[in-house]
PDB file of N, CA and C in Angstrom:
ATOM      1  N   UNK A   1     -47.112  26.454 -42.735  1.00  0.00           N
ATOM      2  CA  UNK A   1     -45.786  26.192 -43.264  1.00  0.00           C
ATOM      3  C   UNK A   1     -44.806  27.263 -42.802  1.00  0.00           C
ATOM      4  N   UNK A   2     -43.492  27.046 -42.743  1.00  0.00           N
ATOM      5  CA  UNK A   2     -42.412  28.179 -42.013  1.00  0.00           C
ATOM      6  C   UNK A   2     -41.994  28.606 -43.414  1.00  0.00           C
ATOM      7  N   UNK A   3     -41.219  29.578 -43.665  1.00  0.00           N
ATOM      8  CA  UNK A   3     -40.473  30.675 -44.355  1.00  0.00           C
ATOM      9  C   UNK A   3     -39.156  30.169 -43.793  1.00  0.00           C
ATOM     10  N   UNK A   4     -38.450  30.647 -44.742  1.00  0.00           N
ATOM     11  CA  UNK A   4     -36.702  30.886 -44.393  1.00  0.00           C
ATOM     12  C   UNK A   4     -36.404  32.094 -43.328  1.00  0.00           C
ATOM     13  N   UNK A   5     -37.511  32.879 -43.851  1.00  0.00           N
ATOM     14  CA  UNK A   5     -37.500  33.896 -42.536  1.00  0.00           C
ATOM     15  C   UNK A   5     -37.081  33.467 -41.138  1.00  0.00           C
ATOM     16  N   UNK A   6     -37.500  32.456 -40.724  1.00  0.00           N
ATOM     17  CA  UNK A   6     -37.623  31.775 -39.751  1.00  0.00           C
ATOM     18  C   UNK A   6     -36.101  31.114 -39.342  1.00  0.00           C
ATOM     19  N   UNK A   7     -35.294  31.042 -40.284  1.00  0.00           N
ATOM     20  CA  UNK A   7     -34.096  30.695 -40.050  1.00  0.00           C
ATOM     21  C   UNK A   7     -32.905  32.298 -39.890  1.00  0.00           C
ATOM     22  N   UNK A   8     -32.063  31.802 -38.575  1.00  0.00           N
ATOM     23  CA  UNK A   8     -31.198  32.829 -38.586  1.00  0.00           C
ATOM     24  C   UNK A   8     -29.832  33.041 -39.180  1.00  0.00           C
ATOM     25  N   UNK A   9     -29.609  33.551 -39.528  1.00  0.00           N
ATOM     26  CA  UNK A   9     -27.950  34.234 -40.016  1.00  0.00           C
ATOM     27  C   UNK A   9     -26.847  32.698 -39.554  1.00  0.00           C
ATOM     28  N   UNK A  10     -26.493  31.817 -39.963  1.00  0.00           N
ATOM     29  CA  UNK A  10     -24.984  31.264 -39.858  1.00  0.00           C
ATOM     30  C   UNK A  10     -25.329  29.651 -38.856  1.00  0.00           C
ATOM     31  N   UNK A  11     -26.938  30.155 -38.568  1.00  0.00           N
ATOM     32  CA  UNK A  11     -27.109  28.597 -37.916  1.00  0.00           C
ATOM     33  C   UNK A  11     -27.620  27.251 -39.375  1.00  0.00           C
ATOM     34  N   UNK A  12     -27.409  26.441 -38.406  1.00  0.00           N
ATOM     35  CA  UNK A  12     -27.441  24.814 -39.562  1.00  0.00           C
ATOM     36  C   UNK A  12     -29.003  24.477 -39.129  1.00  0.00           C
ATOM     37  N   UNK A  13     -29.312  24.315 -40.061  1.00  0.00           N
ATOM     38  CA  UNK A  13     -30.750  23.835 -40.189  1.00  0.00           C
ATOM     39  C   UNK A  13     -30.936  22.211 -40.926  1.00  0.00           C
ATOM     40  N   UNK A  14     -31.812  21.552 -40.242  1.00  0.00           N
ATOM     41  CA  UNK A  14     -32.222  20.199 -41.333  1.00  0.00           C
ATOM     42  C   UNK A  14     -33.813  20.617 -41.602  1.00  0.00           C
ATOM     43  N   UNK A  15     -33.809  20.870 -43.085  1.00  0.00           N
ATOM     44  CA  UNK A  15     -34.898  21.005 -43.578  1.00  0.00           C
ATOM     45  C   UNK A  15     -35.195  20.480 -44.724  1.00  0.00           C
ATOM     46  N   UNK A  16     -37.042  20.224 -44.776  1.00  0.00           N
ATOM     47  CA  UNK A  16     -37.172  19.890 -46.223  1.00  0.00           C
ATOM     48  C   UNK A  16     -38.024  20.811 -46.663  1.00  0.00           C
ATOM     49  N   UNK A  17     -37.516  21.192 -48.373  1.00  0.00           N
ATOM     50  CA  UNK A  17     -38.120  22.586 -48.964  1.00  0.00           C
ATOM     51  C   UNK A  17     -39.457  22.020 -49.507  1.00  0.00           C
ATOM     52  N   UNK A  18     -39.753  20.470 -49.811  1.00  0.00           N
ATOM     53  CA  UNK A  18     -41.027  20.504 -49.914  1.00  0.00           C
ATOM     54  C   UNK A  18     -41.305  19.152 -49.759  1.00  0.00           C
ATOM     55  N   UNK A  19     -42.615  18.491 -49.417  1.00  0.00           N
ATOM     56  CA  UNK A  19     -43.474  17.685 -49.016  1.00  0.00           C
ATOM     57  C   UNK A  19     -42.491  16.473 -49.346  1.00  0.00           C
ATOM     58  N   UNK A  20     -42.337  15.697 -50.666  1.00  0.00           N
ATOM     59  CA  UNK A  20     -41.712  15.090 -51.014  1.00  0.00           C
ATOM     60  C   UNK A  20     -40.689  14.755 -51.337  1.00  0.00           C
ATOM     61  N   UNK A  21     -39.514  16.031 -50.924  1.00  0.00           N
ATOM     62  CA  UNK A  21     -38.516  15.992 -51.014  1.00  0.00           C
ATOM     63  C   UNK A  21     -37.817  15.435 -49.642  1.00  0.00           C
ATOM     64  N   UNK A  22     -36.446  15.162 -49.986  1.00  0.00           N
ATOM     65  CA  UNK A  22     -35.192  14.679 -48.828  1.00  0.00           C
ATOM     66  C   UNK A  22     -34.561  15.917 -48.018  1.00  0.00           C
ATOM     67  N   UNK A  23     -34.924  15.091 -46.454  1.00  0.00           N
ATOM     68  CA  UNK A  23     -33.969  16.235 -45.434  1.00  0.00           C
ATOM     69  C   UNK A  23     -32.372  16.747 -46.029  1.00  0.00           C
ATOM     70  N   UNK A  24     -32.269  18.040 -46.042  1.00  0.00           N
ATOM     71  CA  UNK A  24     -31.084  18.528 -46.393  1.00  0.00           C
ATOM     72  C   UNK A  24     -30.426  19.534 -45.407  1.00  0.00           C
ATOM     73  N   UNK A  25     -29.258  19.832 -45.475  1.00  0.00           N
ATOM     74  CA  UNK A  25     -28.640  20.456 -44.031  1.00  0.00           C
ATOM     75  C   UNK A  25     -28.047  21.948 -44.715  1.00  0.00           C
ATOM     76  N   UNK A  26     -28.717  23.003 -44.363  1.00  0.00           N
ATOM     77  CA  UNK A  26     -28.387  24.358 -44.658  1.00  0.00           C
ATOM     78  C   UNK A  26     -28.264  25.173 -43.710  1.00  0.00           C
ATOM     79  N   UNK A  27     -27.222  26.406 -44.115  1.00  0.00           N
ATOM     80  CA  UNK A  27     -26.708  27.291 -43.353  1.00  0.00           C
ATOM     81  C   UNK A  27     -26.928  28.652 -43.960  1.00  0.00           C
ATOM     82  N   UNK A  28     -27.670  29.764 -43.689  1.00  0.00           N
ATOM     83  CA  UNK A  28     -28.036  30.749 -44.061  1.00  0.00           C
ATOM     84  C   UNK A  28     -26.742  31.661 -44.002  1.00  0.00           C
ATOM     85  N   UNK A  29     -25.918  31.921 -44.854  1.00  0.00           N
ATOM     86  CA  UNK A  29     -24.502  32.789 -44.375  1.00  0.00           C
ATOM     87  C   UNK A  29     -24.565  34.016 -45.059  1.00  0.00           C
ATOM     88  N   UNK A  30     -25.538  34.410 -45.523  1.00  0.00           N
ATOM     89  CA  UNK A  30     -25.326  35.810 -45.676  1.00  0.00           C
ATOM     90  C   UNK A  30     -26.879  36.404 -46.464  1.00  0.00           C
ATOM     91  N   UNK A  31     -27.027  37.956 -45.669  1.00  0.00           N
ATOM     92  CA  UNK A  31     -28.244  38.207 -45.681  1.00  0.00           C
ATOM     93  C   UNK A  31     -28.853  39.204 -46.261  1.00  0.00           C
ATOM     94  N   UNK A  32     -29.557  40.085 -47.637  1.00  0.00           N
ATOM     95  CA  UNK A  32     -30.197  40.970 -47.462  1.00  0.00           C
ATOM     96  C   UNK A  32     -31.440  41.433 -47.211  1.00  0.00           C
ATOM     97  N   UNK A  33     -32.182  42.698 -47.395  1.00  0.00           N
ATOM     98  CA  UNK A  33     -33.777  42.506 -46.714  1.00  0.00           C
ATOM     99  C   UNK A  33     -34.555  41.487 -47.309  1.00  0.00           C
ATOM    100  N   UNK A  34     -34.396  40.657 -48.214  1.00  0.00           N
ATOM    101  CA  UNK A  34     -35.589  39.616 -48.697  1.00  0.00           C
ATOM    102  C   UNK A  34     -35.113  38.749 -49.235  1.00  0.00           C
ATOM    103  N   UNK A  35     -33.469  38.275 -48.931  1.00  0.00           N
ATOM    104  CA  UNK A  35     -33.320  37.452 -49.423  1.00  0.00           C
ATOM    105  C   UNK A  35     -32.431  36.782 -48.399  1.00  0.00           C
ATOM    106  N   UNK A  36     -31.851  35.137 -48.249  1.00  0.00           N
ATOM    107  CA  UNK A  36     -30.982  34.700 -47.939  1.00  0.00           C
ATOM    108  C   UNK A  36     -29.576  33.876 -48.291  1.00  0.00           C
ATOM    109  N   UNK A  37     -28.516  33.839 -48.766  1.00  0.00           N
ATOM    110  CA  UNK A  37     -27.631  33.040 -49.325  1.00  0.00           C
ATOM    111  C   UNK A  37     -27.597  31.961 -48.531  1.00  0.00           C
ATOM    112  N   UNK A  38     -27.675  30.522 -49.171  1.00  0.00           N
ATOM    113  CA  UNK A  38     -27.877  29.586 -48.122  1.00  0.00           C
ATOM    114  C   UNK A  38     -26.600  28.333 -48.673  1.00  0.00           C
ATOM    115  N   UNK A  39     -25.976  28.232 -47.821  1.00  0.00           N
ATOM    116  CA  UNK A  39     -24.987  27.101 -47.926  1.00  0.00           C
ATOM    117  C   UNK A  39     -25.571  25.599 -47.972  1.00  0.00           C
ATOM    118  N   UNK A  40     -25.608  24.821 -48.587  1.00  0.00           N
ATOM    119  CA  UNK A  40     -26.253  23.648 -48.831  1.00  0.00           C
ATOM    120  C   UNK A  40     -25.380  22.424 -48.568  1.00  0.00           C
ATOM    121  N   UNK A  41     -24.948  22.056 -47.913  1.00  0.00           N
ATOM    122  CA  UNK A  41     -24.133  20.929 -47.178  1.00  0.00           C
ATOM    123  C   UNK A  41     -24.128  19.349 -47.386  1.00  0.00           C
ATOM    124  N   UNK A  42     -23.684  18.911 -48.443  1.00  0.00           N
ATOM    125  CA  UNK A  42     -23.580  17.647 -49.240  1.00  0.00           C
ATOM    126  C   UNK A  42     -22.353  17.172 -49.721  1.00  0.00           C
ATOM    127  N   UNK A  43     -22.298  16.172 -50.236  1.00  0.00           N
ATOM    128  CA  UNK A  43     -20.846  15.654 -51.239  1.00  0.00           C
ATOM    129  C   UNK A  43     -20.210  16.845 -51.125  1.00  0.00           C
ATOM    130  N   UNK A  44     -20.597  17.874 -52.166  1.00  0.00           N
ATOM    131  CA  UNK A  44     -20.040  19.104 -52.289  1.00  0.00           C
ATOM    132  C   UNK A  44     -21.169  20.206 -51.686  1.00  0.00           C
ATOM    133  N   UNK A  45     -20.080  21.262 -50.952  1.00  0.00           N
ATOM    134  CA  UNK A  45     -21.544  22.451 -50.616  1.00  0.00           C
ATOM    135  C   UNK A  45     -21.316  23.300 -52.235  1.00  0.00           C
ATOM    136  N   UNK A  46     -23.088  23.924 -52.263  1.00  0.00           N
ATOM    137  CA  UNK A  46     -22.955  24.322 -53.511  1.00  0.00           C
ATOM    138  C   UNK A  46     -24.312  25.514 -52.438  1.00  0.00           C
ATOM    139  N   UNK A  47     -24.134  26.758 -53.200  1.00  0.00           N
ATOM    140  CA  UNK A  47     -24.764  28.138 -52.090  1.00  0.00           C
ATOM    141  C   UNK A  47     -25.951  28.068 -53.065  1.00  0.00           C
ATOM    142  N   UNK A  48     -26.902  28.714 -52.960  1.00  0.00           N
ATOM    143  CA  UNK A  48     -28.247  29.344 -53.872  1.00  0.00           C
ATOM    144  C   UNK A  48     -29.023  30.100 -52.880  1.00  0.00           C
ATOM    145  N   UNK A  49     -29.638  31.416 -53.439  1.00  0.00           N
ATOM    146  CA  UNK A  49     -30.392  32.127 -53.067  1.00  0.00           C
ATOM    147  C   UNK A  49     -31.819  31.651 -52.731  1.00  0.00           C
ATOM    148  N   UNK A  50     -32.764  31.941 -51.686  1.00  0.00           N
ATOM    149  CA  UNK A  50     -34.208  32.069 -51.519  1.00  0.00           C
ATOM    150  C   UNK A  50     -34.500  33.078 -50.489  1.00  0.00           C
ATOM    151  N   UNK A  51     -35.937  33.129 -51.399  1.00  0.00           N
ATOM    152  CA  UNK A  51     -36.506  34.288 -51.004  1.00  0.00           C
ATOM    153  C   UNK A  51     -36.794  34.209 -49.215  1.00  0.00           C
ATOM    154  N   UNK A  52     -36.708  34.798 -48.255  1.00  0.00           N
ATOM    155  CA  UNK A  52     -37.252  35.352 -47.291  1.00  0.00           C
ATOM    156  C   UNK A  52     -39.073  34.610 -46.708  1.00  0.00           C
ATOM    157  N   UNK A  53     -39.615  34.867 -47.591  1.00  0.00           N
ATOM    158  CA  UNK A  53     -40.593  35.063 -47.514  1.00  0.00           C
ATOM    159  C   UNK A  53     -41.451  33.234 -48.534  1.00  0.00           C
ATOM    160  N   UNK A  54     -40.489  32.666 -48.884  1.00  0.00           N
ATOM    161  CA  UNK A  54     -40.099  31.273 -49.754  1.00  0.00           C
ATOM    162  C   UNK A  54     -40.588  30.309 -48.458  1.00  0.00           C
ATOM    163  N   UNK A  55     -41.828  29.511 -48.776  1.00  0.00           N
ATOM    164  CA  UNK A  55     -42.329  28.280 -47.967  1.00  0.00           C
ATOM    165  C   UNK A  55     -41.077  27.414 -47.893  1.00  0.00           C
ATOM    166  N   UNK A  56     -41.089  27.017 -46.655  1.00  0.00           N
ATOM    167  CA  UNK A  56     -40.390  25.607 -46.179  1.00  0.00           C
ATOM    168  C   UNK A  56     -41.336  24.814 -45.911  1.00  0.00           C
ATOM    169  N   UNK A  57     -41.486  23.167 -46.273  1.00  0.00           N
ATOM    170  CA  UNK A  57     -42.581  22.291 -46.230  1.00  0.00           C
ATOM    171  C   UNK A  57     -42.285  21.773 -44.456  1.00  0.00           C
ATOM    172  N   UNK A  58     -40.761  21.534 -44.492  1.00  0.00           N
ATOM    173  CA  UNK A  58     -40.029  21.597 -42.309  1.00  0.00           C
ATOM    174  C   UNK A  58     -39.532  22.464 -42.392  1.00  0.00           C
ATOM    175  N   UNK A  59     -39.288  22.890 -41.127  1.00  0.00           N
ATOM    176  CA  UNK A  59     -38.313  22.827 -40.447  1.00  0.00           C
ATOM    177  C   UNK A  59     -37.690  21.965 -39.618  1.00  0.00           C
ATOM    178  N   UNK A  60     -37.282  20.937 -39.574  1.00  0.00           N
ATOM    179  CA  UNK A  60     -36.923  20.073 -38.682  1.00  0.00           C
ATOM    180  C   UNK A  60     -36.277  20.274 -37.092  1.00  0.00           C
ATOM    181  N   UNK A  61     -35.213  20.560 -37.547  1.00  0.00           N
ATOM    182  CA  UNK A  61     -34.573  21.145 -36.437  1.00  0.00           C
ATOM    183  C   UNK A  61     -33.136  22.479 -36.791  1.00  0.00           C
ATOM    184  N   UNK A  62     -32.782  22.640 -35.800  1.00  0.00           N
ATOM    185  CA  UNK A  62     -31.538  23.365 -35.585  1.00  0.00           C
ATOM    186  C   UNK A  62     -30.576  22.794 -35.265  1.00  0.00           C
ATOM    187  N   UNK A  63     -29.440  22.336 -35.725  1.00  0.00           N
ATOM    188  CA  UNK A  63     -28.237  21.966 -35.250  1.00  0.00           C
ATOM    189  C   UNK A  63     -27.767  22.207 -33.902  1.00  0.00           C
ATOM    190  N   UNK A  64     -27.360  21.575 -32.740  1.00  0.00           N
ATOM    191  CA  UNK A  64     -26.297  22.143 -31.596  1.00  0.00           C
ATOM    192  C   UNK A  64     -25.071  22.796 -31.905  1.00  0.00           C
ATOM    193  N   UNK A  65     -24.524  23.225 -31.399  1.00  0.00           N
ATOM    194  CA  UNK A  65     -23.319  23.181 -31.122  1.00  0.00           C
ATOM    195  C   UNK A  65     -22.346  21.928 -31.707  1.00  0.00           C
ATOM    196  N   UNK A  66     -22.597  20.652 -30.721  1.00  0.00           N
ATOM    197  CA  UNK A  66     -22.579  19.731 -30.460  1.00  0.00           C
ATOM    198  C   UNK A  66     -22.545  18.386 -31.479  1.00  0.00           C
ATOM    199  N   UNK A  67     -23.546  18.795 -31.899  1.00  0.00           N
ATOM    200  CA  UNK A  67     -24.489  17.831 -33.244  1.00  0.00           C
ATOM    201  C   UNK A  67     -23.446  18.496 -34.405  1.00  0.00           C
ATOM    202  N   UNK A  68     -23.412  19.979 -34.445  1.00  0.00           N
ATOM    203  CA  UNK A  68     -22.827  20.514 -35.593  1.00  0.00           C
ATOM    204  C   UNK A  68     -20.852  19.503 -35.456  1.00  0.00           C
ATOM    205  N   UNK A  69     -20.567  19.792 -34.334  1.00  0.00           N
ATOM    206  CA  UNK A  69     -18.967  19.392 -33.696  1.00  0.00           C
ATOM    207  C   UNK A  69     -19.130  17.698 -34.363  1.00  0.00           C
ATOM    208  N   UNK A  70     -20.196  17.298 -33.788  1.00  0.00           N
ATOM    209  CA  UNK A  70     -19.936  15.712 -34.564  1.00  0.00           C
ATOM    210  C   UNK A  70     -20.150  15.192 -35.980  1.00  0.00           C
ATOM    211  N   UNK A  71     -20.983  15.925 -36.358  1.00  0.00           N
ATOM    212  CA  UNK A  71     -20.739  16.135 -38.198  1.00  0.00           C
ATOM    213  C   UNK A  71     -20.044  16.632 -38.887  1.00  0.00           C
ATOM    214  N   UNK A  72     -19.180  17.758 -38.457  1.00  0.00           N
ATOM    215  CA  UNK A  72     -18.061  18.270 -39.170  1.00  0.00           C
ATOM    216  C   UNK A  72     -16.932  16.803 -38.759  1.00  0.00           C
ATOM    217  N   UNK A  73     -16.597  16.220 -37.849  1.00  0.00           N
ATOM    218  CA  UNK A  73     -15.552  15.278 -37.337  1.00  0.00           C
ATOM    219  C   UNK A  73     -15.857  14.312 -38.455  1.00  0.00           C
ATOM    220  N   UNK A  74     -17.668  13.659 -38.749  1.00  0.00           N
ATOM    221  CA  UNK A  74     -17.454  12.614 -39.020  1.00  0.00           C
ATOM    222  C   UNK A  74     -16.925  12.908 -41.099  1.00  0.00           C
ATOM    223  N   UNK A  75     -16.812  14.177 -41.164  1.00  0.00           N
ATOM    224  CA  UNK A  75     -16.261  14.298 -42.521  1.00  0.00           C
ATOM    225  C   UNK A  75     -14.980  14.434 -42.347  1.00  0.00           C
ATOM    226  N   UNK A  76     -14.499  15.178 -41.359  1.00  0.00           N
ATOM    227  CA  UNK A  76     -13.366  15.249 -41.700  1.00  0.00           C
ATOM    228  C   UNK A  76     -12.530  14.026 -41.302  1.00  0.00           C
ATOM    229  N   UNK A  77     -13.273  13.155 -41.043  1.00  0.00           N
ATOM    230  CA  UNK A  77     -12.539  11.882 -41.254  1.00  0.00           C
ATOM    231  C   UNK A  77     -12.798  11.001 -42.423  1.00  0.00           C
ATOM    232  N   UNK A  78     -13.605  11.403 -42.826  1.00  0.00           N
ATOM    233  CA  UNK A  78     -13.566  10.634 -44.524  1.00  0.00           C
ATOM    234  C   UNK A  78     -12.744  11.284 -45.329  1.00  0.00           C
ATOM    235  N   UNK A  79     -12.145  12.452 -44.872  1.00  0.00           N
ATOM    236  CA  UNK A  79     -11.311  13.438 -45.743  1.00  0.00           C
ATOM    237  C   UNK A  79      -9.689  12.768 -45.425  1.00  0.00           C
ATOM    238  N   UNK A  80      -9.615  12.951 -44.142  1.00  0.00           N
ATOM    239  CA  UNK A  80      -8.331  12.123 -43.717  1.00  0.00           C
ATOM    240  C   UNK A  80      -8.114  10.761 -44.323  1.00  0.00           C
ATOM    241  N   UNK A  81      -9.381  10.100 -44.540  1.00  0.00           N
ATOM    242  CA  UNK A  81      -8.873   8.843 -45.129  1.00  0.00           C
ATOM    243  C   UNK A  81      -8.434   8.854 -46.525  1.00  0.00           C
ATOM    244  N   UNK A  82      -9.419  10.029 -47.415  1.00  0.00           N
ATOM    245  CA  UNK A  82      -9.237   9.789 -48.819  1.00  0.00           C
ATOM    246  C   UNK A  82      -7.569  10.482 -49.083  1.00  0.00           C
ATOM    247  N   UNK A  83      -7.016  11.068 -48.324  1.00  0.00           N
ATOM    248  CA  UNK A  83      -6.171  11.808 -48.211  1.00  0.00           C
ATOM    249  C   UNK A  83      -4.853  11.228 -48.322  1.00  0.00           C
ATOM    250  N   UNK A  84      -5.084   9.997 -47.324  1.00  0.00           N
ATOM    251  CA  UNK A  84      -4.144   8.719 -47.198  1.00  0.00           C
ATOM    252  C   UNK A  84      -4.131   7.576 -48.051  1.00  0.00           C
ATOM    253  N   UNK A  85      -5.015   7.846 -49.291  1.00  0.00           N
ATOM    254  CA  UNK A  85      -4.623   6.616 -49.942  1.00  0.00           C
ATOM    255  C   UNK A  85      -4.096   6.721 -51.153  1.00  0.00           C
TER     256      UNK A  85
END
């Protein structure tokens, strides 16, 4: 199994924290020696701490560049719309 360890500082991750749970999209944004603040990317982002050293059941992948550029667009066009009505 991977650790959060395994994830770096400010990149987007799709992971699931355990066996039976749903892929979720996190961003590690801030760091001390054993711990990570992790941005949690949904309806609403909402942050929570884990440990370093805290099983991940995936890692799935890492976001691009790219991948990240087309998921921020496809919100901020649901934002533009709710915006306009």
């Amino acid at each position: 199994m991977s650790t959060y360890a395994s994830l770096r500082l400010n990149g987007f991750y799709l992971v699931r924290e355990k066996e039976a749970e749903e892929i979720v999209l996190v961003q590690p944004i801030m760091e001390t020696t054993s711990c990570y603040l992790l941005l949690h990317h949904d309806d609403e982002e909402t942050t929570f701490w884990r440990k370093k050293v805290d099983q991940l059941a995936e890692i799935i992948e890492e976001l691009t560049d790219e991948q990240l550029a087309e998921y921020e667009n496809l919100f901020d066009e649901d934002e533009d719309e709710w915006d306009n009505d």
